[in-house]
C-alpha atoms as a PDB file:
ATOM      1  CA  UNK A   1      42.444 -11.212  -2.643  1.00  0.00           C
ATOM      2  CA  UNK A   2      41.503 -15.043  -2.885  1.00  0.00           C
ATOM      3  CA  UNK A   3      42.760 -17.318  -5.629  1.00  0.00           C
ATOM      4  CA  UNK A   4      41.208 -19.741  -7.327  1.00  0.00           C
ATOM      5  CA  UNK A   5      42.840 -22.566  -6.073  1.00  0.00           C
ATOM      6  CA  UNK A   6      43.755 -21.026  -2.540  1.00  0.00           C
ATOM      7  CA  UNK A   7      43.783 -23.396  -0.129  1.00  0.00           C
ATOM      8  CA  UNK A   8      43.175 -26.784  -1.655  1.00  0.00           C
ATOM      9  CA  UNK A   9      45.314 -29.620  -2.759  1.00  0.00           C
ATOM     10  CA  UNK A  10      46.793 -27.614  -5.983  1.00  0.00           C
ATOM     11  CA  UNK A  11      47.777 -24.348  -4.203  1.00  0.00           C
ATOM     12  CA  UNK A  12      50.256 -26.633  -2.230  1.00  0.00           C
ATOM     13  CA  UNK A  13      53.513 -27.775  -3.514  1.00  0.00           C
ATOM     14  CA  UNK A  14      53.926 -31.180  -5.020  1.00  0.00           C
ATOM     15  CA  UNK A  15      55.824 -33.868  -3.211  1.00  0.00           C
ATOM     16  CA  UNK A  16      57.005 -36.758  -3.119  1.00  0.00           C
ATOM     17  CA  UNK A  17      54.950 -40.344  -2.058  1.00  0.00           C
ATOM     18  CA  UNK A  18      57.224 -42.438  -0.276  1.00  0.00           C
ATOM     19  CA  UNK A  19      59.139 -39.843   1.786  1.00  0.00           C
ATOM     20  CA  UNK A  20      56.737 -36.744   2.194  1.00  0.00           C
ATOM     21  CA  UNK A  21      59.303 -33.613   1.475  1.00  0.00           C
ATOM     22  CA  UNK A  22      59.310 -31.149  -1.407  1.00  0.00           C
ATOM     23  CA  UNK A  23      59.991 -32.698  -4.799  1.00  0.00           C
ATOM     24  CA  UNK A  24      62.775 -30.661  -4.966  1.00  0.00           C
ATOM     25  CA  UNK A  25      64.087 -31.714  -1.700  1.00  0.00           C
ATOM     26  CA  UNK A  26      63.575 -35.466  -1.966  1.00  0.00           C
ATOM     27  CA  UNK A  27      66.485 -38.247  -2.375  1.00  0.00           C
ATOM     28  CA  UNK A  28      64.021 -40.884  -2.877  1.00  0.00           C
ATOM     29  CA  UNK A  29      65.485 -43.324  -6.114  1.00  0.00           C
ATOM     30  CA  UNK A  30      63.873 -43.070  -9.247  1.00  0.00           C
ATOM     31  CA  UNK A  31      61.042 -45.815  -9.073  1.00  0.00           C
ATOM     32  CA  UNK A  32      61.913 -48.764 -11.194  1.00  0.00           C
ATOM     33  CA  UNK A  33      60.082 -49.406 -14.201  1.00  0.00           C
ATOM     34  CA  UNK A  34      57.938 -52.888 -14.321  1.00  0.00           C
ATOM     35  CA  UNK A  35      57.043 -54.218 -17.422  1.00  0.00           C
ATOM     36  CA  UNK A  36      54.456 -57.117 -17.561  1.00  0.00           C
ATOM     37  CA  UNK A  37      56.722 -60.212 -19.509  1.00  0.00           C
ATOM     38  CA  UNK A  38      54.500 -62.395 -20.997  1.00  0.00           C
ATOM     39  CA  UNK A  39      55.659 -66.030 -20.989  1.00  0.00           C
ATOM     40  CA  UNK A  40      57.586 -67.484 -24.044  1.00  0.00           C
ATOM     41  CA  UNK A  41      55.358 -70.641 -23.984  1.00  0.00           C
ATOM     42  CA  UNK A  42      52.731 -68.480 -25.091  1.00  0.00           C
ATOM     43  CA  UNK A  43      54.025 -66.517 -27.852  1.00  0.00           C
ATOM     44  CA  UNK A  44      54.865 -68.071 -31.509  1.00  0.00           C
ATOM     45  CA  UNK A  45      57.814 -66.610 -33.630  1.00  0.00           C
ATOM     46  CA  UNK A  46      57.535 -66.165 -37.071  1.00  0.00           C
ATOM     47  CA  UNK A  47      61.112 -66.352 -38.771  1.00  0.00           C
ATOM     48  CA  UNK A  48      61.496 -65.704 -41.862  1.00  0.00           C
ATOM     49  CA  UNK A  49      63.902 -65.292 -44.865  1.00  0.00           C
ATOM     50  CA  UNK A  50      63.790 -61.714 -47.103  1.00  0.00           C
ATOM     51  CA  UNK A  51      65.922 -60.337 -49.644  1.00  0.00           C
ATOM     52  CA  UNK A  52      66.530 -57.027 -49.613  1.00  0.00           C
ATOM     53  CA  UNK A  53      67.829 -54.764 -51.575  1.00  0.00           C
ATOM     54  CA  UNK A  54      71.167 -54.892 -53.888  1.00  0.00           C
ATOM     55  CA  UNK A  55      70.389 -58.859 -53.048  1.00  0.00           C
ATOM     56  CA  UNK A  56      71.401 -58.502 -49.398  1.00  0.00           C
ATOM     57  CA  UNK A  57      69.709 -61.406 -47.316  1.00  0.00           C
ATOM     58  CA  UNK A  58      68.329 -61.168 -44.167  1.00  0.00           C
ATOM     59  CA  UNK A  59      66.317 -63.080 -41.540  1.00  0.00           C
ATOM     60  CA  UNK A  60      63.065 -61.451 -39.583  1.00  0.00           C
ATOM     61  CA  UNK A  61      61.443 -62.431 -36.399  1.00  0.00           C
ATOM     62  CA  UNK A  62      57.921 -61.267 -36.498  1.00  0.00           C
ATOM     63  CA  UNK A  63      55.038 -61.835 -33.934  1.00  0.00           C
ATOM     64  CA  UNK A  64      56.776 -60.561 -30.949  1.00  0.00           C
ATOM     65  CA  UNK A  65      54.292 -58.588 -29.193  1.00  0.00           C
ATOM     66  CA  UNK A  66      56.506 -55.682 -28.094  1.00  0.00           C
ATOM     67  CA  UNK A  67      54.763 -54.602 -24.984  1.00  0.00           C
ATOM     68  CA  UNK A  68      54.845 -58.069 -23.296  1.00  0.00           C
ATOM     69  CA  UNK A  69      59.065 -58.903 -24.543  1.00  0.00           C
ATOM     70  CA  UNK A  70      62.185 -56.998 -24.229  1.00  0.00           C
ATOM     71  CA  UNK A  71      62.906 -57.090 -27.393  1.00  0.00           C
ATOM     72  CA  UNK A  72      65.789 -55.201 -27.129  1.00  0.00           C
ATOM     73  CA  UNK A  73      67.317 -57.798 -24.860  1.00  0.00           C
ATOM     74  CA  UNK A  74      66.610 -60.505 -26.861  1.00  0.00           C
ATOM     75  CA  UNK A  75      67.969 -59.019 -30.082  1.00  0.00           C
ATOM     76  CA  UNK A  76      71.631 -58.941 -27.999  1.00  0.00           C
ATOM     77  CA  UNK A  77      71.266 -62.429 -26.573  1.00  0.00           C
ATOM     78  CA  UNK A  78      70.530 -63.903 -30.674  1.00  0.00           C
ATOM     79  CA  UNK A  79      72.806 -61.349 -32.040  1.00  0.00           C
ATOM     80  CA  UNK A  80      75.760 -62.727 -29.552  1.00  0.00           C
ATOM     81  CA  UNK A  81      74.812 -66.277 -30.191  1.00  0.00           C
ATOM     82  CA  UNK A  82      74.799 -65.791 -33.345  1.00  0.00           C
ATOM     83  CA  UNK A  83      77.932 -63.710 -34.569  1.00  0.00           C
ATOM     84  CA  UNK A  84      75.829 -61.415 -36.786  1.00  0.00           C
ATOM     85  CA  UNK A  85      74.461 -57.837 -36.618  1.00  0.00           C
ATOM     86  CA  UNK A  86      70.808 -56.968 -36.492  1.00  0.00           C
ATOM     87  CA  UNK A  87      68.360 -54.230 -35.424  1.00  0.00           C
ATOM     88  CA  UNK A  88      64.675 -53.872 -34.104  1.00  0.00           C
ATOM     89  CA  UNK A  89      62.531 -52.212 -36.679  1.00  0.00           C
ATOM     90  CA  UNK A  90      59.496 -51.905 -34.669  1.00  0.00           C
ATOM     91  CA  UNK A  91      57.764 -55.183 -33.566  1.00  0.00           C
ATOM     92  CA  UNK A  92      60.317 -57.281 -35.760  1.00  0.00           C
ATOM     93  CA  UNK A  93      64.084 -58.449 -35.171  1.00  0.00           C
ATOM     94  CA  UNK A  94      65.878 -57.968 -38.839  1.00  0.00           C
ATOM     95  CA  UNK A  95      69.387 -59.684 -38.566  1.00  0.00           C
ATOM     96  CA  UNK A  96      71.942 -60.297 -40.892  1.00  0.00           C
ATOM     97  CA  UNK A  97      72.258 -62.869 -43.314  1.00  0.00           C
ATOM     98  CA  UNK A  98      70.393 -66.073 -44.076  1.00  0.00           C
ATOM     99  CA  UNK A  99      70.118 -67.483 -40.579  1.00  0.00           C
ATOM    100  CA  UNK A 100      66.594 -68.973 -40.628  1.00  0.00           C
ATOM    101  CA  UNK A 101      67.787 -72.347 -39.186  1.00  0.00           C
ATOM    102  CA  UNK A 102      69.728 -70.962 -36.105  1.00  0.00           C
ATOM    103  CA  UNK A 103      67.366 -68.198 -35.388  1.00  0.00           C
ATOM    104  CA  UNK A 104      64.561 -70.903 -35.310  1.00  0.00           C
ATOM    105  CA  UNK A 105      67.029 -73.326 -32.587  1.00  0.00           C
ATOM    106  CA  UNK A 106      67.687 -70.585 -30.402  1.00  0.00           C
ATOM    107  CA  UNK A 107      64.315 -69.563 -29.878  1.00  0.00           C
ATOM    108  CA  UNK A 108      62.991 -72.712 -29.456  1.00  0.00           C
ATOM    109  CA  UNK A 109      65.514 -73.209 -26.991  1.00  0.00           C
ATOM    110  CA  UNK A 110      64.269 -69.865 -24.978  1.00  0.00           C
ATOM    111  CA  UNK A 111      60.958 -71.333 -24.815  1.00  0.00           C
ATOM    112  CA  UNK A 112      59.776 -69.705 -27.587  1.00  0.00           C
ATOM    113  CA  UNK A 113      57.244 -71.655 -29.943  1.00  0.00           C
ATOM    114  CA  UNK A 114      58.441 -71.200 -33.563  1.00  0.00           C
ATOM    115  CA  UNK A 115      57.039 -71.159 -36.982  1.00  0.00           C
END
């Protein structure tokens, strides 16, 4: 009895690209992940100053595309130069406190344009 697939590329095994062997056989490294950076002379941060609730201050970085930045990254670099805490809520840095002035100084000093 004939299969459907019998014989062409999807009745055979999968494997791997660079070394040729079964998937399951391979001991090729995981591929590293490349992410297009865009350049920070090209992108303009917004900071800005909110209050949030129970009157709890805090200063957001919008305008970030998140896809061209590692936001994550640069979260821990501001957060370490600054002393403070913060998260990534989305697109936008949130950290601690009223820190408008210093979060605008550090990214201009990255190469950031600021607003």
């Amino acid at each position: 009895m004939s299969r459907l697939f019998s014989g062409t590329v999807w009745d055979r095994p999968p494997t791997c690209v660079r070394c040729g062997r079964l998937e399951a056989e391979c001991q090729c490294p995981p591929a590293p992940v490349v992410r297009p950076q865009l350049e920070p002379a090209k992108q303009t941060a917004r900071v800005a100053r909110e209050k949030r609730q129970k009157g709890k201050q805090v200063t957001v970085v919008s305008g970030l595309p998140a896809a061209g930045n590692d936001l994550p990254a640069l979260l821990t670099k501001l957060k370490n130069s600054l002393g403070t805490g913060g998260t990534v809520d989305g697109e936008t840095l949130v950290i601690q406190g009223d820190q408008v002035d210093r979060v605008k100084k550090f990214l201009a000093d990255a190469g950031y344009r600021v607003k």
